[in-house]
C-alpha atoms as a PDB file:
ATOM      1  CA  UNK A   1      14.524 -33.863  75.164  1.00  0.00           C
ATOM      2  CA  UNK A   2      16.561 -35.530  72.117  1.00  0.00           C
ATOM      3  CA  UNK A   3      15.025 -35.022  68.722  1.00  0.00           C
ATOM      4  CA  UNK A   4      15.015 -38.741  67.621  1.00  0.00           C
ATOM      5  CA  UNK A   5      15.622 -38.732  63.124  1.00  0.00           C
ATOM      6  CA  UNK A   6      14.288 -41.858  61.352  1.00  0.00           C
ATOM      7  CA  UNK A   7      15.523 -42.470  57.446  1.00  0.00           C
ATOM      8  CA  UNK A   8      15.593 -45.751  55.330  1.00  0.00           C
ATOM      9  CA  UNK A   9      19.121 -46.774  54.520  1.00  0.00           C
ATOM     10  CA  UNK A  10      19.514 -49.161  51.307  1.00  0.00           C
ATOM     11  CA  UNK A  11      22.008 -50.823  53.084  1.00  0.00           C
ATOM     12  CA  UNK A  12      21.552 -50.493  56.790  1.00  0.00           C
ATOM     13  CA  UNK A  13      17.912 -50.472  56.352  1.00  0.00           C
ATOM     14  CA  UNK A  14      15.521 -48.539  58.767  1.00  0.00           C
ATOM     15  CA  UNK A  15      18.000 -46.331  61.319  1.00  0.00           C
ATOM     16  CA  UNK A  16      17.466 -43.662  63.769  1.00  0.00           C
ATOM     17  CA  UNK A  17      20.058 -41.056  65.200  1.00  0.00           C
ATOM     18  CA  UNK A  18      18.999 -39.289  68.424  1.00  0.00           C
ATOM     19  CA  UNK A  19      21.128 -36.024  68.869  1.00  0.00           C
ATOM     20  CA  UNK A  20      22.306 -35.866  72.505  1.00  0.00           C
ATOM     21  CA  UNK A  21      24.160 -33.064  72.358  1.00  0.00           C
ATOM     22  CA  UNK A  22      21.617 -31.179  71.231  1.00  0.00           C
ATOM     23  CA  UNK A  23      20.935 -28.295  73.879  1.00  0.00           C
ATOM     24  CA  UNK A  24      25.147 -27.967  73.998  1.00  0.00           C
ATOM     25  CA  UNK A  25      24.572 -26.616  71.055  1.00  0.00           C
ATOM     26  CA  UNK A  26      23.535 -23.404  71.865  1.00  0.00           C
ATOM     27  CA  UNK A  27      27.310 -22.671  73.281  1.00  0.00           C
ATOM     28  CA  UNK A  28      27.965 -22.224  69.985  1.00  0.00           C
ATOM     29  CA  UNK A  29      25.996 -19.203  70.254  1.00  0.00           C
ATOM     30  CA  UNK A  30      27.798 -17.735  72.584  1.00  0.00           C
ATOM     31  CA  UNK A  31      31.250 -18.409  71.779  1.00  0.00           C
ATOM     32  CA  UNK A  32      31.764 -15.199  69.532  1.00  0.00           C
ATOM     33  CA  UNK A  33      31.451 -13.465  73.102  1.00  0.00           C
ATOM     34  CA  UNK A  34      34.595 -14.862  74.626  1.00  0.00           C
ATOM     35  CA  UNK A  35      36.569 -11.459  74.763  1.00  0.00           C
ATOM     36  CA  UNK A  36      34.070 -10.181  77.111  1.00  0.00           C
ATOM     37  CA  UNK A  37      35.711 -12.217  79.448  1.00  0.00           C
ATOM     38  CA  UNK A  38      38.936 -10.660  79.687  1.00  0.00           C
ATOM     39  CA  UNK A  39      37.318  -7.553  79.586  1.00  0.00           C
ATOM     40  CA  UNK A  40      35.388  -8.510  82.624  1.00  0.00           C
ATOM     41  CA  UNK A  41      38.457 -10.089  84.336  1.00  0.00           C
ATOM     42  CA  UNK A  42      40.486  -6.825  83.538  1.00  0.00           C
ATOM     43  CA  UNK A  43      37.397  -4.580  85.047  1.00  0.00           C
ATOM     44  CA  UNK A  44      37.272  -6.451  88.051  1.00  0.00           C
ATOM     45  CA  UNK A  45      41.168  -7.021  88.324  1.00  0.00           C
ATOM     46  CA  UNK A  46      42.736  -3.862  87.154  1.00  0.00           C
ATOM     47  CA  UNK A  47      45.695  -6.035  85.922  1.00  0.00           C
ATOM     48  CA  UNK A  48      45.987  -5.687  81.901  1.00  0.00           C
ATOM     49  CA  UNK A  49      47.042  -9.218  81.626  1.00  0.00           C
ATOM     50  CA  UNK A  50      43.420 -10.269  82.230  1.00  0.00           C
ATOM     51  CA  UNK A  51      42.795  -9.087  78.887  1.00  0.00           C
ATOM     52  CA  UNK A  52      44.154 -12.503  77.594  1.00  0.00           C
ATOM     53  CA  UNK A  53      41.855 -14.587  79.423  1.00  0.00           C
ATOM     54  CA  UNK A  54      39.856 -16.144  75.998  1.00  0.00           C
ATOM     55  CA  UNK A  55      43.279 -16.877  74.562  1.00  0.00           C
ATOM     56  CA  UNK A  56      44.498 -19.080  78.161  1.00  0.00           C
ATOM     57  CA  UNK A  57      40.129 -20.347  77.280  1.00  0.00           C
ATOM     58  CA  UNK A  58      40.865 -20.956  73.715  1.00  0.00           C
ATOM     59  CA  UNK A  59      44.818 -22.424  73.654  1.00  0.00           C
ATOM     60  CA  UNK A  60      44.525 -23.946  76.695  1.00  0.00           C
ATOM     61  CA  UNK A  61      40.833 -25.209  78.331  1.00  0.00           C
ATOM     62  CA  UNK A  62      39.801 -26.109  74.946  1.00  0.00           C
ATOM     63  CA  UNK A  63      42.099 -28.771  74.124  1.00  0.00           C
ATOM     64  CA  UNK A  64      42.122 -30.025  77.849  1.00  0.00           C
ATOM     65  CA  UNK A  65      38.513 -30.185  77.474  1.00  0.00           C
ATOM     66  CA  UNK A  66      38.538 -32.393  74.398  1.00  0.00           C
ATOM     67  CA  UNK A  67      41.651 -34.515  75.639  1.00  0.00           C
ATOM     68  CA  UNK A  68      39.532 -35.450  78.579  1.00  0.00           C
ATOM     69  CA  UNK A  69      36.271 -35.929  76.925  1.00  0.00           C
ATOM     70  CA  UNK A  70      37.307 -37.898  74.253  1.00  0.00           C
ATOM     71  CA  UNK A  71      36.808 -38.459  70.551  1.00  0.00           C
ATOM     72  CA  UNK A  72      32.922 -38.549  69.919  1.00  0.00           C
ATOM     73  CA  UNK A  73      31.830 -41.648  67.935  1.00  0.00           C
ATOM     74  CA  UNK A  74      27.971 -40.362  67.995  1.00  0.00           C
ATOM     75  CA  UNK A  75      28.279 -39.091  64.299  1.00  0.00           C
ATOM     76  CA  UNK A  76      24.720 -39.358  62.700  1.00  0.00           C
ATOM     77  CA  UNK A  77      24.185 -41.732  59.403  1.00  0.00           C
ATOM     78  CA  UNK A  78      24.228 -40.483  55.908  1.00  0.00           C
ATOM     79  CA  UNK A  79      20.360 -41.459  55.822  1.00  0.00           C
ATOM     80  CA  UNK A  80      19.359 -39.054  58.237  1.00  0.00           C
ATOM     81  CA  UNK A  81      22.092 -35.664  57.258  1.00  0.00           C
ATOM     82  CA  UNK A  82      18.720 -34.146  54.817  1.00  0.00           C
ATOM     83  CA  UNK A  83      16.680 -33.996  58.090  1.00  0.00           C
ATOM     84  CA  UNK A  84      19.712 -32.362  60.358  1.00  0.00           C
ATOM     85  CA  UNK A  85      19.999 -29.892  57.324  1.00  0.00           C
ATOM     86  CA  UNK A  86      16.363 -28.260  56.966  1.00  0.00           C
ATOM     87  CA  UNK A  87      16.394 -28.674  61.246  1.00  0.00           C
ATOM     88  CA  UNK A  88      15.339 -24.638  61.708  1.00  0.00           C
ATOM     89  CA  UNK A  89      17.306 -25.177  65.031  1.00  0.00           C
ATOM     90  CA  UNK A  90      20.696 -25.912  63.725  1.00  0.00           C
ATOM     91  CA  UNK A  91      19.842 -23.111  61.069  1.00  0.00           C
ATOM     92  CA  UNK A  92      18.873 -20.104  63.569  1.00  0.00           C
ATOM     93  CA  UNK A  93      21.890 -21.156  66.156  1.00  0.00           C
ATOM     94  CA  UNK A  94      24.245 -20.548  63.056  1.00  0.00           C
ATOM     95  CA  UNK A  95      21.902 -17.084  62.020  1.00  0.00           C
ATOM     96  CA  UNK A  96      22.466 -15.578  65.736  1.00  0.00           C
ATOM     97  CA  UNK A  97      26.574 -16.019  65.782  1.00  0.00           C
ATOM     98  CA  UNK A  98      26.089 -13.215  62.789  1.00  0.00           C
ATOM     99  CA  UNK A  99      25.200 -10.011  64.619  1.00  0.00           C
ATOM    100  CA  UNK A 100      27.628 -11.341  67.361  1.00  0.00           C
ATOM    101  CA  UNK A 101      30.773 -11.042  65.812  1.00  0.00           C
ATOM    102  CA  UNK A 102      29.662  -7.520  65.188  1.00  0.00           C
ATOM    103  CA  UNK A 103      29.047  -7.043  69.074  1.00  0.00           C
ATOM    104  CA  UNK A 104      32.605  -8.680  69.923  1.00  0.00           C
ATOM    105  CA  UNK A 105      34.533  -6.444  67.365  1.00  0.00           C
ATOM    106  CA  UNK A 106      32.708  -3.537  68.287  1.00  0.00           C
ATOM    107  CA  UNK A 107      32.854  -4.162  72.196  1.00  0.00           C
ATOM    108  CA  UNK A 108      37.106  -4.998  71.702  1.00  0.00           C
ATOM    109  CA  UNK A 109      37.230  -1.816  69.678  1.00  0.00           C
ATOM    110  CA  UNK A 110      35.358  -0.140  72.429  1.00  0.00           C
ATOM    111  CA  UNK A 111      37.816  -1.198  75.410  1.00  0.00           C
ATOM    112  CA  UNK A 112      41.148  -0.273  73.279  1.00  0.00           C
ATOM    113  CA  UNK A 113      39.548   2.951  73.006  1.00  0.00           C
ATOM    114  CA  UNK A 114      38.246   3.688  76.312  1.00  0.00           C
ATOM    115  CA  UNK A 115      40.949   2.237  78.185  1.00  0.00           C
ATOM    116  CA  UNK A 116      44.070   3.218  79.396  1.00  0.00           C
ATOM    117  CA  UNK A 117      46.061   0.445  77.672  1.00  0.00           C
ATOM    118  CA  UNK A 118      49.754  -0.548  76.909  1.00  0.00           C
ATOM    119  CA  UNK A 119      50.574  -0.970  73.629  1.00  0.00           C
ATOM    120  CA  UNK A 120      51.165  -5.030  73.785  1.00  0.00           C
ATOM    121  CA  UNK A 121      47.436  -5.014  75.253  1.00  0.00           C
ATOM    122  CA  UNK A 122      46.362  -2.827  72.331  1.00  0.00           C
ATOM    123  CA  UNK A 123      48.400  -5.483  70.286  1.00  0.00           C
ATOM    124  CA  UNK A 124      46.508  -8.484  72.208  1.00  0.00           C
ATOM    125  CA  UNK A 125      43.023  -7.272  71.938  1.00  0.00           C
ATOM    126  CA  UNK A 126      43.497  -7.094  68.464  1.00  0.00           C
ATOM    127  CA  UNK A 127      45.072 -10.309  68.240  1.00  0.00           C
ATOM    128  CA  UNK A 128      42.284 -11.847  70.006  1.00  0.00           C
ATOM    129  CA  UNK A 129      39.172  -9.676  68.190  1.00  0.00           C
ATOM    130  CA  UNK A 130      40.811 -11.094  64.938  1.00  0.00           C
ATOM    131  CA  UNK A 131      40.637 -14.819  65.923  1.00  0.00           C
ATOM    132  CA  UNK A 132      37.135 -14.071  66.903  1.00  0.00           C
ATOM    133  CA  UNK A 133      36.545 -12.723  63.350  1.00  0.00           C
ATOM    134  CA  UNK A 134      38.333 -15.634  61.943  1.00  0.00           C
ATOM    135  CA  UNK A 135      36.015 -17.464  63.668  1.00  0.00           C
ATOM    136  CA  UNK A 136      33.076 -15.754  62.011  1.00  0.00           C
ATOM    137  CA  UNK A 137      34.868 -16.254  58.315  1.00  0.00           C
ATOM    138  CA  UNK A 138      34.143 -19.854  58.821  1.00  0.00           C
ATOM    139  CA  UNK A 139      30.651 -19.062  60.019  1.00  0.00           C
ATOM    140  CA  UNK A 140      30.490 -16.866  56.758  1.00  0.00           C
ATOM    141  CA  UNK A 141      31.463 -20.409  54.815  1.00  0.00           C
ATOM    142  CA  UNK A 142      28.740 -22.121  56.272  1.00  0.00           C
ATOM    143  CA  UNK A 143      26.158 -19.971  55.334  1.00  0.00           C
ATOM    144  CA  UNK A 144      27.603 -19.609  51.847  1.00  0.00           C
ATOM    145  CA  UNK A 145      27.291 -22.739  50.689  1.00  0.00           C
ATOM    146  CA  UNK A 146      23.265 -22.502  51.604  1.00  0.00           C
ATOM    147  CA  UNK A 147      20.961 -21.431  48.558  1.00  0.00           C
ATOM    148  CA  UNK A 148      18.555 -19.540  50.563  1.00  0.00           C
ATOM    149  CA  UNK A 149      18.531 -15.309  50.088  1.00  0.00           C
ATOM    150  CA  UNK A 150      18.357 -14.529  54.017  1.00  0.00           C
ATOM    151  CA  UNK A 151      21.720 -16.845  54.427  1.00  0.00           C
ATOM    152  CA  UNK A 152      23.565 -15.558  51.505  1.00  0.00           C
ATOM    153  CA  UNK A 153      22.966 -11.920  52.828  1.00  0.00           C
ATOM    154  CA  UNK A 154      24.011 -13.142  56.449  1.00  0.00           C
ATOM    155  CA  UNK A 155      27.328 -14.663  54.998  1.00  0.00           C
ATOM    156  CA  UNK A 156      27.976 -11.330  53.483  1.00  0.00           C
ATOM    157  CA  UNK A 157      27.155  -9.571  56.779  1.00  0.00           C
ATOM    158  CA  UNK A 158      29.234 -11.273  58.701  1.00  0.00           C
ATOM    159  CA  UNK A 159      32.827 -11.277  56.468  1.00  0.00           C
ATOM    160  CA  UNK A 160      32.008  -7.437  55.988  1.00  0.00           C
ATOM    161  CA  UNK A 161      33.609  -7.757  60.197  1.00  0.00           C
ATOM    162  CA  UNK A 162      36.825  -8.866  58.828  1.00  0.00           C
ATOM    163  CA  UNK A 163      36.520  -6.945  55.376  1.00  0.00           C
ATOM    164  CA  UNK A 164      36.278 -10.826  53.904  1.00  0.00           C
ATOM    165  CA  UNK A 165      33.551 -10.185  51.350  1.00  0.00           C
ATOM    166  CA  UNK A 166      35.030 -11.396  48.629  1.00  0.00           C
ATOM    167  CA  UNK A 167      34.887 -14.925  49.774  1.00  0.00           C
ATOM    168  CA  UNK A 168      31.608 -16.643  49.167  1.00  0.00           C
ATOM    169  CA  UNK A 169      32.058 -15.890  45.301  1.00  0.00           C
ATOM    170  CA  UNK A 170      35.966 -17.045  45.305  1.00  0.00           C
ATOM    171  CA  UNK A 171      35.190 -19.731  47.580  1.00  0.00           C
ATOM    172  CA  UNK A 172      31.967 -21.010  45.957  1.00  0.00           C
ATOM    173  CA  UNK A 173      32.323 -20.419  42.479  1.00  0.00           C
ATOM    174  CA  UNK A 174      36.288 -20.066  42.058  1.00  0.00           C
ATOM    175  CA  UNK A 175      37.888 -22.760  44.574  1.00  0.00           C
ATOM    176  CA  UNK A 176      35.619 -25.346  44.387  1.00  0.00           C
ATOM    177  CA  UNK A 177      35.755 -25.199  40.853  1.00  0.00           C
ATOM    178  CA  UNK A 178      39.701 -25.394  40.072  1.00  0.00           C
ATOM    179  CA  UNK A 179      40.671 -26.974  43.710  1.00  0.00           C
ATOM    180  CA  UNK A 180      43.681 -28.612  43.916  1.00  0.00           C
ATOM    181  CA  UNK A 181      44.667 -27.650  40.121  1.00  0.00           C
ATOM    182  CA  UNK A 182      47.811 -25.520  39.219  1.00  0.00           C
ATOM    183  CA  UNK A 183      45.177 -22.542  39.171  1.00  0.00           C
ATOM    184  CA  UNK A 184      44.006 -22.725  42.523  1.00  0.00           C
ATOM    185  CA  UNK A 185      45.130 -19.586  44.603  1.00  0.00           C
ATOM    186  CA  UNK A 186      43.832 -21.176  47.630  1.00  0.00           C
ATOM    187  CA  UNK A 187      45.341 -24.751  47.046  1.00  0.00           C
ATOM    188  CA  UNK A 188      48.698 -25.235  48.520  1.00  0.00           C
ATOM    189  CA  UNK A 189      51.505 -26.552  46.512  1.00  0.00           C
ATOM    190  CA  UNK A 190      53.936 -29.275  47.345  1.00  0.00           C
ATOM    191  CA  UNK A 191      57.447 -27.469  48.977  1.00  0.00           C
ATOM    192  CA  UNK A 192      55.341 -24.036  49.200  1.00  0.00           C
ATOM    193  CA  UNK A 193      55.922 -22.926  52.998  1.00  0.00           C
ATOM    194  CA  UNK A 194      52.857 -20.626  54.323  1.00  0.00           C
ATOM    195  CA  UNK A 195      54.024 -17.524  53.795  1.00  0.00           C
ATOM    196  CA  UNK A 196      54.709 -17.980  49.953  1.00  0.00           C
ATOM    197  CA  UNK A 197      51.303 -19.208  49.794  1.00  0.00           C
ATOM    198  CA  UNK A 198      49.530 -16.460  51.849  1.00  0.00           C
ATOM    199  CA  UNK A 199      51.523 -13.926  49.397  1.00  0.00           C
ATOM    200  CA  UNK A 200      49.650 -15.930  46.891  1.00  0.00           C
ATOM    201  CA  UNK A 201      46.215 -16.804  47.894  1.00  0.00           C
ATOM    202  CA  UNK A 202      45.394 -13.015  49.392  1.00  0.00           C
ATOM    203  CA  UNK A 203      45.675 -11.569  46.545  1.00  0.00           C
ATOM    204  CA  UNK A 204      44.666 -13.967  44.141  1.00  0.00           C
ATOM    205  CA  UNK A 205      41.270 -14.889  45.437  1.00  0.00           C
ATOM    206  CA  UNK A 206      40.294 -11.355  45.664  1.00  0.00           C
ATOM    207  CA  UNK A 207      41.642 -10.891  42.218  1.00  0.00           C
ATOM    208  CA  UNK A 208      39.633 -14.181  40.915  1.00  0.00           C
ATOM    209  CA  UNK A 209      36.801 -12.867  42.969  1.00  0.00           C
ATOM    210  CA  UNK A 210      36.590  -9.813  41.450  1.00  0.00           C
ATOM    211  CA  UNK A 211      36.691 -11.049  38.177  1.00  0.00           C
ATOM    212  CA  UNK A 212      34.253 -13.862  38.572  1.00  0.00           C
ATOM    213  CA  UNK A 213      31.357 -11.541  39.614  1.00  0.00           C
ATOM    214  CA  UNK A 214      32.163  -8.997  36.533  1.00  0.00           C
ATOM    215  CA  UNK A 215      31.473 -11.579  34.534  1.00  0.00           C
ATOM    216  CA  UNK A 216      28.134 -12.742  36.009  1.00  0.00           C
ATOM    217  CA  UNK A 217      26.856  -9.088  36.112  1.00  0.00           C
ATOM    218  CA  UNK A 218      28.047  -8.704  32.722  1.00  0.00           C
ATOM    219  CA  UNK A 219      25.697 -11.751  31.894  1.00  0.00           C
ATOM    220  CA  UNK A 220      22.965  -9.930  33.866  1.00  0.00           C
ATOM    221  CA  UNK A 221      23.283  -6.742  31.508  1.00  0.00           C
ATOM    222  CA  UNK A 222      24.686  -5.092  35.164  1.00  0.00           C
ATOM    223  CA  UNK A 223      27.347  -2.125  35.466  1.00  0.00           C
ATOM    224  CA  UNK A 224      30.319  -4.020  37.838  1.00  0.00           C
ATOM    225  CA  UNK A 225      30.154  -1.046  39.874  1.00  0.00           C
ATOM    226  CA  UNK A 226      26.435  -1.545  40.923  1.00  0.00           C
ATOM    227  CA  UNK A 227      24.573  -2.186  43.659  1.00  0.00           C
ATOM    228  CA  UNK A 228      24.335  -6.183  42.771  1.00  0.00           C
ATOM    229  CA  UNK A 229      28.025  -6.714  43.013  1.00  0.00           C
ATOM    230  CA  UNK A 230      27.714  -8.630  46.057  1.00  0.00           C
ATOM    231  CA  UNK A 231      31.640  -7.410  46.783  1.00  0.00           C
ATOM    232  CA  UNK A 232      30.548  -4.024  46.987  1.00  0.00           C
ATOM    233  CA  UNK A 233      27.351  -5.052  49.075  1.00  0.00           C
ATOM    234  CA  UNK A 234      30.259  -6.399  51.513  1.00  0.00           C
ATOM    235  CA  UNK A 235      32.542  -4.354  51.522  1.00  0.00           C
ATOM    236  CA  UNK A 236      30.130  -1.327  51.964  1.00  0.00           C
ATOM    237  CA  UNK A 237      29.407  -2.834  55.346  1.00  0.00           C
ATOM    238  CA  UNK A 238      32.731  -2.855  56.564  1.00  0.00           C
ATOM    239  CA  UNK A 239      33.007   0.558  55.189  1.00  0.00           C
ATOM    240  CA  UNK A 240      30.341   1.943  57.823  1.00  0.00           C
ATOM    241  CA  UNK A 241      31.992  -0.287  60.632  1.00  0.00           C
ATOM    242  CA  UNK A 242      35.893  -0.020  60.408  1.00  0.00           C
ATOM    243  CA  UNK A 243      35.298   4.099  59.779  1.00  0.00           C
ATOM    244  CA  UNK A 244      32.690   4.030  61.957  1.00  0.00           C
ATOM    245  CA  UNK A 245      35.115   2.602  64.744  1.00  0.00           C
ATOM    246  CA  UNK A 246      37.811   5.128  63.401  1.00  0.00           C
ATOM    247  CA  UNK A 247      35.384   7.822  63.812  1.00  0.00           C
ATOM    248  CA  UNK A 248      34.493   6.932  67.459  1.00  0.00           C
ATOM    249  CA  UNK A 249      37.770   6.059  69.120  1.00  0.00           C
ATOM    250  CA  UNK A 250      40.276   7.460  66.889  1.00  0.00           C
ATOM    251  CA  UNK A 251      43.984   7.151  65.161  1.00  0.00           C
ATOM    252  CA  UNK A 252      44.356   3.989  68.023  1.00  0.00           C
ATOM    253  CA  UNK A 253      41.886   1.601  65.801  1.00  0.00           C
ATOM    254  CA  UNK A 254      44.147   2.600  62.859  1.00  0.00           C
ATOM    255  CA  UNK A 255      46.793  -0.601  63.948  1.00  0.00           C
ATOM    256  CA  UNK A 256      44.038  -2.424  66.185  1.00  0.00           C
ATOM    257  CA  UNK A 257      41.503  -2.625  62.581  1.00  0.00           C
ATOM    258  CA  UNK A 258      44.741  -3.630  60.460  1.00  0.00           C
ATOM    259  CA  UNK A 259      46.034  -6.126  62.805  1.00  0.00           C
ATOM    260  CA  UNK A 260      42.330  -7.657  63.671  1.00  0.00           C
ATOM    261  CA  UNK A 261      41.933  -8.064  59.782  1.00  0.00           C
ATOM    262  CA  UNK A 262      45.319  -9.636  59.435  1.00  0.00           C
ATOM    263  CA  UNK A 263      44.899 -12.320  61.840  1.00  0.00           C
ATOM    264  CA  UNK A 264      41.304 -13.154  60.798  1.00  0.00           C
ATOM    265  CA  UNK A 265      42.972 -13.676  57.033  1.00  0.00           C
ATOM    266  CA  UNK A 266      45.822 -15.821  58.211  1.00  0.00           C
ATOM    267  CA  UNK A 267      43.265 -18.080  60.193  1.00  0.00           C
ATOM    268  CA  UNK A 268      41.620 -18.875  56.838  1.00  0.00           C
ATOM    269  CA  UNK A 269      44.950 -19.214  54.859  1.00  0.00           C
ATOM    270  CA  UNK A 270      45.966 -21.599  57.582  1.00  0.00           C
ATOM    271  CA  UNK A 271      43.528 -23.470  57.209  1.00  0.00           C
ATOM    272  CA  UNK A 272      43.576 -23.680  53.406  1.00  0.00           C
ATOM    273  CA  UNK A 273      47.439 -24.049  53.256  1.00  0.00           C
ATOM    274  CA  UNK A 274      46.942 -27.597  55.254  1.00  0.00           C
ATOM    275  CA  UNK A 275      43.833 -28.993  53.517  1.00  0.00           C
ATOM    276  CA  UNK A 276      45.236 -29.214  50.253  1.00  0.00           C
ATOM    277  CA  UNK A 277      49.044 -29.229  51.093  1.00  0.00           C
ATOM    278  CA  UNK A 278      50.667 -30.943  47.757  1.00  0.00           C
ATOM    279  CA  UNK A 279      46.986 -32.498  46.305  1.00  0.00           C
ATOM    280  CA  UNK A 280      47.065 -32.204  42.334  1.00  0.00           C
ATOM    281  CA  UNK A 281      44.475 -32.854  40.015  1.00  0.00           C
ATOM    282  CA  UNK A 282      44.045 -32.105  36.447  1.00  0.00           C
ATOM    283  CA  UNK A 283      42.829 -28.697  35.079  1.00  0.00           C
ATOM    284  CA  UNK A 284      39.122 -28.577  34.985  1.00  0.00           C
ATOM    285  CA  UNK A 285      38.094 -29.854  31.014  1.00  0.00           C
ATOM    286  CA  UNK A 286      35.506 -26.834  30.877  1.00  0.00           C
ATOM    287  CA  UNK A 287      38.296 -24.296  30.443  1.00  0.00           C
ATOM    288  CA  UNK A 288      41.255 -24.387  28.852  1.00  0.00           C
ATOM    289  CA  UNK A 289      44.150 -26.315  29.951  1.00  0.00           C
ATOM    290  CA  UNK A 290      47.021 -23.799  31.545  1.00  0.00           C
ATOM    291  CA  UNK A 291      50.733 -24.771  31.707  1.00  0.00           C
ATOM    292  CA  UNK A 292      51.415 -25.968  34.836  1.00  0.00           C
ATOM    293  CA  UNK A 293      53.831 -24.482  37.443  1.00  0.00           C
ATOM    294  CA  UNK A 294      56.772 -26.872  37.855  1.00  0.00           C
ATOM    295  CA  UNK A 295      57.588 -26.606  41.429  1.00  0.00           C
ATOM    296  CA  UNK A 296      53.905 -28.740  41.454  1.00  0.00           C
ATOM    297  CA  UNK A 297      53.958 -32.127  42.720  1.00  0.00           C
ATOM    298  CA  UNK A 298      51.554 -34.407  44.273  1.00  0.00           C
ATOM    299  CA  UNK A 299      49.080 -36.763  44.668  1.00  0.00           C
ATOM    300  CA  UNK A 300      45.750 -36.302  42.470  1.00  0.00           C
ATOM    301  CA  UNK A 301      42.386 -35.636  44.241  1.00  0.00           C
ATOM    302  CA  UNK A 302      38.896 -35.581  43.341  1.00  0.00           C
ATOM    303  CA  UNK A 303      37.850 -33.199  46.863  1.00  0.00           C
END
């Protein structure tokens, strides 16, 4: 049954939001599992082709799906947004997707090595594990943003798959800072194409990231190179994992690790290259005022 909220609205007064998708939901869960079914299809087929199953699912059903269905005007009110937020339901269903992603990379990286595969189905596999981790990046946004210790741990478990782990501290305390300013790394400028801009962000926000949590260890009286740098924490995990792969299925998850990384990446710089495309604002007044790159033009933003 639909959870029915109830919140006083200064302007709409009393209102109540009932949730009716509520038990879809839980196909959220399970969406990190979608390259098992090529790998179910090619078991039962034979035919390596099969193998791309969740990207025919993902490029193709997927948008049918929500052409036919429709936009859905059942957002809830602003009143009621608190109550959806502490909901432990909505919390746990994003908690599960973590360990997940570490079954789907670990069960792709299990096939490539296993199976006798061509090389463009090596190539695909890895292509398709990587939008799965891209998928989990944005899970690992999610959870960053939340204030609790069990959910900032999770976000760094689950962008150690991708060997992300340096975004919750650029994201959170770099980019939201200095977004849309001339020293954004993940803000695109105006005339930048994507590729320009991924040669820029990558580096960057690892770079900014880096430096960001030096400085609140330093604060902390804390060596950088400690257990608290919650880089290393990260980064440690995907340590074990990627060499732990290596280890198990050999030189083959050598290209199949790079290229899953890769394409997990370039899903987030997509996305950040369009959000901000040409926005401008002024520097932030807490720090000093940098010169500002000429090629820079746009429309000021307060997001």
């Amino acid at each position: 049954m639909a959870q029915i909220y109830v919140a006083d609205d200064p302007q709409l007064g009393r209102v109540q939001y009932r949730d009716r998708k509520r038990v879809w939901w839980l196909l959220s869960v399970v969406y990190p599992l979608l390259p098992f079914t090529g790998m179910a299809l090619h078991a039962h087929t034979g035919a390596q082709i099969a193998l791309g199953l969740p990207l025919l699912i993902s490029y193709g059903l997927m948008p049918l799906l929500d052409y036919f269905i429709g936009e859905d005007e059942n957002n809830p009110p602003e009143a009621v947004v608190p109550q959806l937020e502490e909901d432990r339901y909505y919390r746990w269903l994003t908690w599960v997707t973590v360990p997940l992603h570490f079954v789907a990379l670990i069960g792709c990286a299990w096939w490539v090595g296993t199976q006798d595969l061509s090389w463009w189905a090596v190539l695909m596999m890895a292509y398709i594990a990587g939008t799965d981790s891209g998928l989990g990046i944005n899970t690992g946004h999610e959870l960053g943003h939340k204030y609790t210790r069990i959910e900032q741990w999770l976000a760094r478990l689950v962008l150690a798959v991708p060997a992300y782990g340096h975004f919750t501290v650029e994201h959170g305390r770099g980019h939201h800072r200095w977004v849309s300013t001339p020293e954004d790394h993940a803000s695109s400028r105006m005339g930048e194409n994507i590729y320009r801009f991924a040669l820029r962000e990558l580096p960057g926000g690892m770079r900014r990231a880096w430096q960001l949590e030096k400085e609140r260890l330093q604060k902390e009286g804390r060596s950088t190179w400690s257990v608290h740098n919650t880089l290393l924490q990260s980064y440690a995990i995907t340590a074990v994992l990627q060499l732990g792969l290596i280890a198990a299925f050999g030189w083959i998850m050598l290209p199949f690790l790079a290229i899953h990384n890769v394409v997990a990446w370039w899903q987030l710089t997509s996305a950040n290259y369009v959000e901000h495309y040409g926005l401008l604002r002024g520097a932030c007044p807490a720090e000093p005022t940098r010169r500002r790159s000429p090629t820079i033009r746009g429309t000021p933003t307060t997001s």
